[in-house]
N, C-alpha and C. Protein backbone atom coordinates (compact mmCIF):
# COMPACT_ATOMS: atom_id res chain seq x y z
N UNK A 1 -67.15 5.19 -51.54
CA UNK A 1 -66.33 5.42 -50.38
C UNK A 1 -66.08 4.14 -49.60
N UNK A 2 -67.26 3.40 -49.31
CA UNK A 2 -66.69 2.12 -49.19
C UNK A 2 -65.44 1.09 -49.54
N UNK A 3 -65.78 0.96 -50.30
CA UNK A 3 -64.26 0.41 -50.89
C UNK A 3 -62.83 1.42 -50.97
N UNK A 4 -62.94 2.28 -50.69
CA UNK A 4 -61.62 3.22 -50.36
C UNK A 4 -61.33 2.75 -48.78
N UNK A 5 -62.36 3.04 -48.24
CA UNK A 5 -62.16 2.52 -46.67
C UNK A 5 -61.74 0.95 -46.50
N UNK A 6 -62.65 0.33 -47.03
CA UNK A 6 -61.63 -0.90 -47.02
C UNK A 6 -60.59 -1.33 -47.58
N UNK A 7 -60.12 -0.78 -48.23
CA UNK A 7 -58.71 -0.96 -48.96
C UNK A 7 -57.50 0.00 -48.42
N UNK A 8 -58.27 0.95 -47.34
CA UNK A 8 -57.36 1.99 -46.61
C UNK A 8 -56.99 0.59 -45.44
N UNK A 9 -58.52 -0.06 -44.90
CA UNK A 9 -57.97 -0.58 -43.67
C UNK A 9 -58.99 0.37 -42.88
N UNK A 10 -59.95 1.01 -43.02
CA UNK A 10 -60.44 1.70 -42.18
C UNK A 10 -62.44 1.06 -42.29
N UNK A 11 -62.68 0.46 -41.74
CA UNK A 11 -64.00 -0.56 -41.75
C UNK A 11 -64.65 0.60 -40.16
N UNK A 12 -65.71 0.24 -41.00
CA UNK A 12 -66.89 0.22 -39.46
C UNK A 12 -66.59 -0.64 -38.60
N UNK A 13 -67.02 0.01 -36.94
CA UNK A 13 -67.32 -0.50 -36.15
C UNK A 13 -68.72 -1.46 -36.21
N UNK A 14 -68.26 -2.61 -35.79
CA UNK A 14 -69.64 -3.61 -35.76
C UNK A 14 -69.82 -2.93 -34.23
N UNK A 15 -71.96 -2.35 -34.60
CA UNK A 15 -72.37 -2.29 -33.47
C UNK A 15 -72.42 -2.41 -31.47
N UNK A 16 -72.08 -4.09 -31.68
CA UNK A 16 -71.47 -4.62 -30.32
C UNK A 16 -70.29 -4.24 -29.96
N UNK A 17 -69.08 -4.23 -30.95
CA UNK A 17 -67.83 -3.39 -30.17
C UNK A 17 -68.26 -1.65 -29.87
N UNK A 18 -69.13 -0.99 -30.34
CA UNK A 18 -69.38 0.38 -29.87
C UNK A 18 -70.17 0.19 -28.58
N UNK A 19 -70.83 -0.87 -28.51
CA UNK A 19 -72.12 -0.72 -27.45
C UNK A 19 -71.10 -1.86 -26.08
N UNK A 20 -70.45 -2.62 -26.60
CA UNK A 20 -68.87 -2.80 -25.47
C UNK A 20 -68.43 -1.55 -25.13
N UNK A 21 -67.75 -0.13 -25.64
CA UNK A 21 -67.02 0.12 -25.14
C UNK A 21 -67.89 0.87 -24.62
N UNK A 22 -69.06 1.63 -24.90
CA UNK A 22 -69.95 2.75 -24.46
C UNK A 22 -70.21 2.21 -22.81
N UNK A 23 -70.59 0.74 -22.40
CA UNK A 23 -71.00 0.24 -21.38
C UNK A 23 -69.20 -0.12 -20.59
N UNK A 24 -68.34 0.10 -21.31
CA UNK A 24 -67.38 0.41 -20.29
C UNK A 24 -67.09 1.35 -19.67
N UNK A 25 -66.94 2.38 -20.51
CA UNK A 25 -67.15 3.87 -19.66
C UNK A 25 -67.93 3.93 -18.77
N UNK A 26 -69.61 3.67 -18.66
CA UNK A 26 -69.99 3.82 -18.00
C UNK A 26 -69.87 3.28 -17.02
N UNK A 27 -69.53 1.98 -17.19
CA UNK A 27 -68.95 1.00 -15.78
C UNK A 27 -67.60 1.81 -14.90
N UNK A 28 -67.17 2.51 -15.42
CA UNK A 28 -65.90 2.96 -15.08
C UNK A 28 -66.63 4.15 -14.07
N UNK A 29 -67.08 5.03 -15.29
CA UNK A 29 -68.14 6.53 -14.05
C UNK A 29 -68.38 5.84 -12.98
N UNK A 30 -69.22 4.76 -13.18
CA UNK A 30 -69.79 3.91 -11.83
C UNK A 30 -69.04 3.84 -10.88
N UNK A 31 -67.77 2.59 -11.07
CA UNK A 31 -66.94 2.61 -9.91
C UNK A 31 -66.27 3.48 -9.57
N UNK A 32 -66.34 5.24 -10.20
CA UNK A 32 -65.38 5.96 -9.41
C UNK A 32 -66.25 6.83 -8.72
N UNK A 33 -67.64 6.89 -9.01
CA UNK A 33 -68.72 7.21 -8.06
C UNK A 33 -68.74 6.32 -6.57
N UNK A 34 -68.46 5.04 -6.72
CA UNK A 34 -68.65 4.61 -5.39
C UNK A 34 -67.55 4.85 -4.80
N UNK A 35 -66.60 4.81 -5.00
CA UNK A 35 -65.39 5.59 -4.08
C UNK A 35 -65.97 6.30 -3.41
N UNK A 36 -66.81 7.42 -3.55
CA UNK A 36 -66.60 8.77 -3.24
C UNK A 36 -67.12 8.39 -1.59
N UNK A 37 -66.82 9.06 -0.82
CA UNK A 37 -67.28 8.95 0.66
C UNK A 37 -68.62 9.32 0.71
N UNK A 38 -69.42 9.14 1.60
CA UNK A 38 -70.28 9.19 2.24
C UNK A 38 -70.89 10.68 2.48
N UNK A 39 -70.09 11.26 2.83
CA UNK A 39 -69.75 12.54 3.55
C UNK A 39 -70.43 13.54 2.46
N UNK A 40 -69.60 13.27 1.50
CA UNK A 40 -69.24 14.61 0.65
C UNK A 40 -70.66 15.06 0.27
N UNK A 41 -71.49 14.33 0.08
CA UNK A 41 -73.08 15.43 -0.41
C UNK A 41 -73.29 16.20 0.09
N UNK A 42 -73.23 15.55 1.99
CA UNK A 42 -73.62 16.78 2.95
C UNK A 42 -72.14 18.18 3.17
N UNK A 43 -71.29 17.83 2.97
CA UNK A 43 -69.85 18.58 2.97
C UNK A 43 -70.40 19.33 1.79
N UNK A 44 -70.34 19.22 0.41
CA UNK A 44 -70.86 20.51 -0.21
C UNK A 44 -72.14 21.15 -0.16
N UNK A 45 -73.10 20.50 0.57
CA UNK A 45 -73.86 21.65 0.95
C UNK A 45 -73.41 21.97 1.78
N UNK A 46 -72.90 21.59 2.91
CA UNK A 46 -72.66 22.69 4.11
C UNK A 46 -71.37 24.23 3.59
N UNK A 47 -70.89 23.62 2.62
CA UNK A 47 -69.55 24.56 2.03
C UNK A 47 -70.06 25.47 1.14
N UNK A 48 -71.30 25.32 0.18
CA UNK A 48 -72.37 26.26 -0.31
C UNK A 48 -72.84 27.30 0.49
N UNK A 49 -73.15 26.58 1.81
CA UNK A 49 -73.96 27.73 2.74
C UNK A 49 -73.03 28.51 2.98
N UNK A 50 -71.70 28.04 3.55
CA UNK A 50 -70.72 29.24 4.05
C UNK A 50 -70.14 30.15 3.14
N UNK A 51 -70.25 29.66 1.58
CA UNK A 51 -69.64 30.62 0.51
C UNK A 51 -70.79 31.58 0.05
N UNK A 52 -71.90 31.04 1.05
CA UNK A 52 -73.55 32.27 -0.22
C UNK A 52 -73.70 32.68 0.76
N UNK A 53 -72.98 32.74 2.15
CA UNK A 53 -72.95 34.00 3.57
C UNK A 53 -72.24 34.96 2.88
N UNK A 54 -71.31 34.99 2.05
CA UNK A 54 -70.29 36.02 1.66
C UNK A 54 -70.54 36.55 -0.17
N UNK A 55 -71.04 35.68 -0.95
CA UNK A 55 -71.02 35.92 -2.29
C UNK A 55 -72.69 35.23 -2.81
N UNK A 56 -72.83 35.82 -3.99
CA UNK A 56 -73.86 35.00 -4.95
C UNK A 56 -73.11 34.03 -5.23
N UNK A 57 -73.76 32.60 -5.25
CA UNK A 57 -72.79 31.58 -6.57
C UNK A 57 -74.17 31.06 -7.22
N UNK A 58 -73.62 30.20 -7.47
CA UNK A 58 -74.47 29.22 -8.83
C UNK A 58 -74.33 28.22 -8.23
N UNK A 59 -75.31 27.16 -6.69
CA UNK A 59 -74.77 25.81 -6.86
C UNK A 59 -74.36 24.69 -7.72
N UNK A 60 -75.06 25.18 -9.15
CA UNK A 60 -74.64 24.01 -10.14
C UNK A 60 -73.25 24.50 -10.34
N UNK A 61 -72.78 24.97 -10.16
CA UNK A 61 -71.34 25.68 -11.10
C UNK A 61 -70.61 24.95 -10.00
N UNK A 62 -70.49 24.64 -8.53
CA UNK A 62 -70.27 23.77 -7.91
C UNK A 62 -69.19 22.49 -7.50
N UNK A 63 -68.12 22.51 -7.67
CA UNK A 63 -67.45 20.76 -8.11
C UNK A 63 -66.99 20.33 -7.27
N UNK A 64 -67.15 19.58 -6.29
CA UNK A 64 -66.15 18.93 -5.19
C UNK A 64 -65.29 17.47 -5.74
N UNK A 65 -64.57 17.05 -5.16
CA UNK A 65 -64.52 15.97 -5.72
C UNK A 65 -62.56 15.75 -4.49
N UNK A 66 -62.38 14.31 -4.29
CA UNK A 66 -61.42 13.87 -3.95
C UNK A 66 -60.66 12.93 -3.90
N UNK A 67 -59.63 13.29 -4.70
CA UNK A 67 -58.38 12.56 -5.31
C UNK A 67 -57.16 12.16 -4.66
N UNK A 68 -56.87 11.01 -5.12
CA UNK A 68 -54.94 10.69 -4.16
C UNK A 68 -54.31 10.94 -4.88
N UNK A 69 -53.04 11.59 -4.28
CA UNK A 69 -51.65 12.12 -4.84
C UNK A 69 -50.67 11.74 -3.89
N UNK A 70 -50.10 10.89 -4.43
CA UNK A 70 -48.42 10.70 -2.89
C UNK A 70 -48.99 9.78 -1.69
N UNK A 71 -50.53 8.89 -2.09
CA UNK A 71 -50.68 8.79 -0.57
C UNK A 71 -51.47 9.49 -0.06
N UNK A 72 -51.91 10.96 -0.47
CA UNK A 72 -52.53 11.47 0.50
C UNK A 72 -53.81 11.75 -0.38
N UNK A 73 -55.23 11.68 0.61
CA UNK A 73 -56.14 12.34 0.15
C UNK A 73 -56.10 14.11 -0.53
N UNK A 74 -56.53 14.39 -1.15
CA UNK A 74 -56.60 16.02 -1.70
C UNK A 74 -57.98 16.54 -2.08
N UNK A 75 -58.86 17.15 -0.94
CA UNK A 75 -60.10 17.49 -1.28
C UNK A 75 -59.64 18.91 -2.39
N UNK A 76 -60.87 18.94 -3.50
CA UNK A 76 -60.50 19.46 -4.63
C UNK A 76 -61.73 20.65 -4.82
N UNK A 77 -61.67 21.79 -4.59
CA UNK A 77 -63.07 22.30 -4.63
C UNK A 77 -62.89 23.42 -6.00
N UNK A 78 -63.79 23.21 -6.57
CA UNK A 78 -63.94 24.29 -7.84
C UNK A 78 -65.09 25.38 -8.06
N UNK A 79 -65.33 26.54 -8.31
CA UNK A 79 -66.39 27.65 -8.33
C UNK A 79 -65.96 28.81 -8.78
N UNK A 80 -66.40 29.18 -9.77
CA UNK A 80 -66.19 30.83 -10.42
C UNK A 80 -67.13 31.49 -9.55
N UNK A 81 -66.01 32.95 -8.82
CA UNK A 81 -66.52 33.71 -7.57
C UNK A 81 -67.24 34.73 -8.75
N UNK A 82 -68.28 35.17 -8.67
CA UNK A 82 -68.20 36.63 -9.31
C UNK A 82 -67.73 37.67 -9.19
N UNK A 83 -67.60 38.55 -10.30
CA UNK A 83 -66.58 39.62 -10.00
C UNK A 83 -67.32 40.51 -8.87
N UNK A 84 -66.48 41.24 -8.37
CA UNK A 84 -66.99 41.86 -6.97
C UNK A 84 -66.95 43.63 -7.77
N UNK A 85 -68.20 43.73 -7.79
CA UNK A 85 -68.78 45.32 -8.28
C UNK A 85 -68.58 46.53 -7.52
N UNK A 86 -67.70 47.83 -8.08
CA UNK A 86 -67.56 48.43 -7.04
C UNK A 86 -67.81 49.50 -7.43
């Protein structure tokens, strides 16, 4: 199989270009973690408490997160409600 691959044009990655790009991604997670404000840890807990006054959730199930569109900030909140039993 070797030699099919190289005669396709299709070679292994040498090690260092995988372990380059793996440590780019993560550089990337990084800087879009520090964006994030200050705020927001305590903002989704406080937004947990007011949604488990009214429903069960799952804090891990959980997602806040905030993005620009047009210029403007867009807080983004995500959570599967459970179905409501009747």
């Amino acid at each position: 199989m070797a030699l099919l691959d190289y005669l396709l044009g299709q070679r292994k990655q040498k090690s260092a270009t995988v372990a380059k790009e793996r440590l780019q991604i993560l550089l990337a997670h990084e800087r879009s973690e520090r964006k994030a404000p200050t705020y927001l840890p305590a903002m989704r807990e406080e937004i947990l408490q007011v949604i488990a006054k009214y429903v069960e959730i799952d804090a891990e199930n959980l997602q806040i997160s905030i993005d620009e569109a047009n210029g403007v900030e867009v807080l983004e909140l995500n959570l599967v409600l459970p179905d409501e039993k009747r």
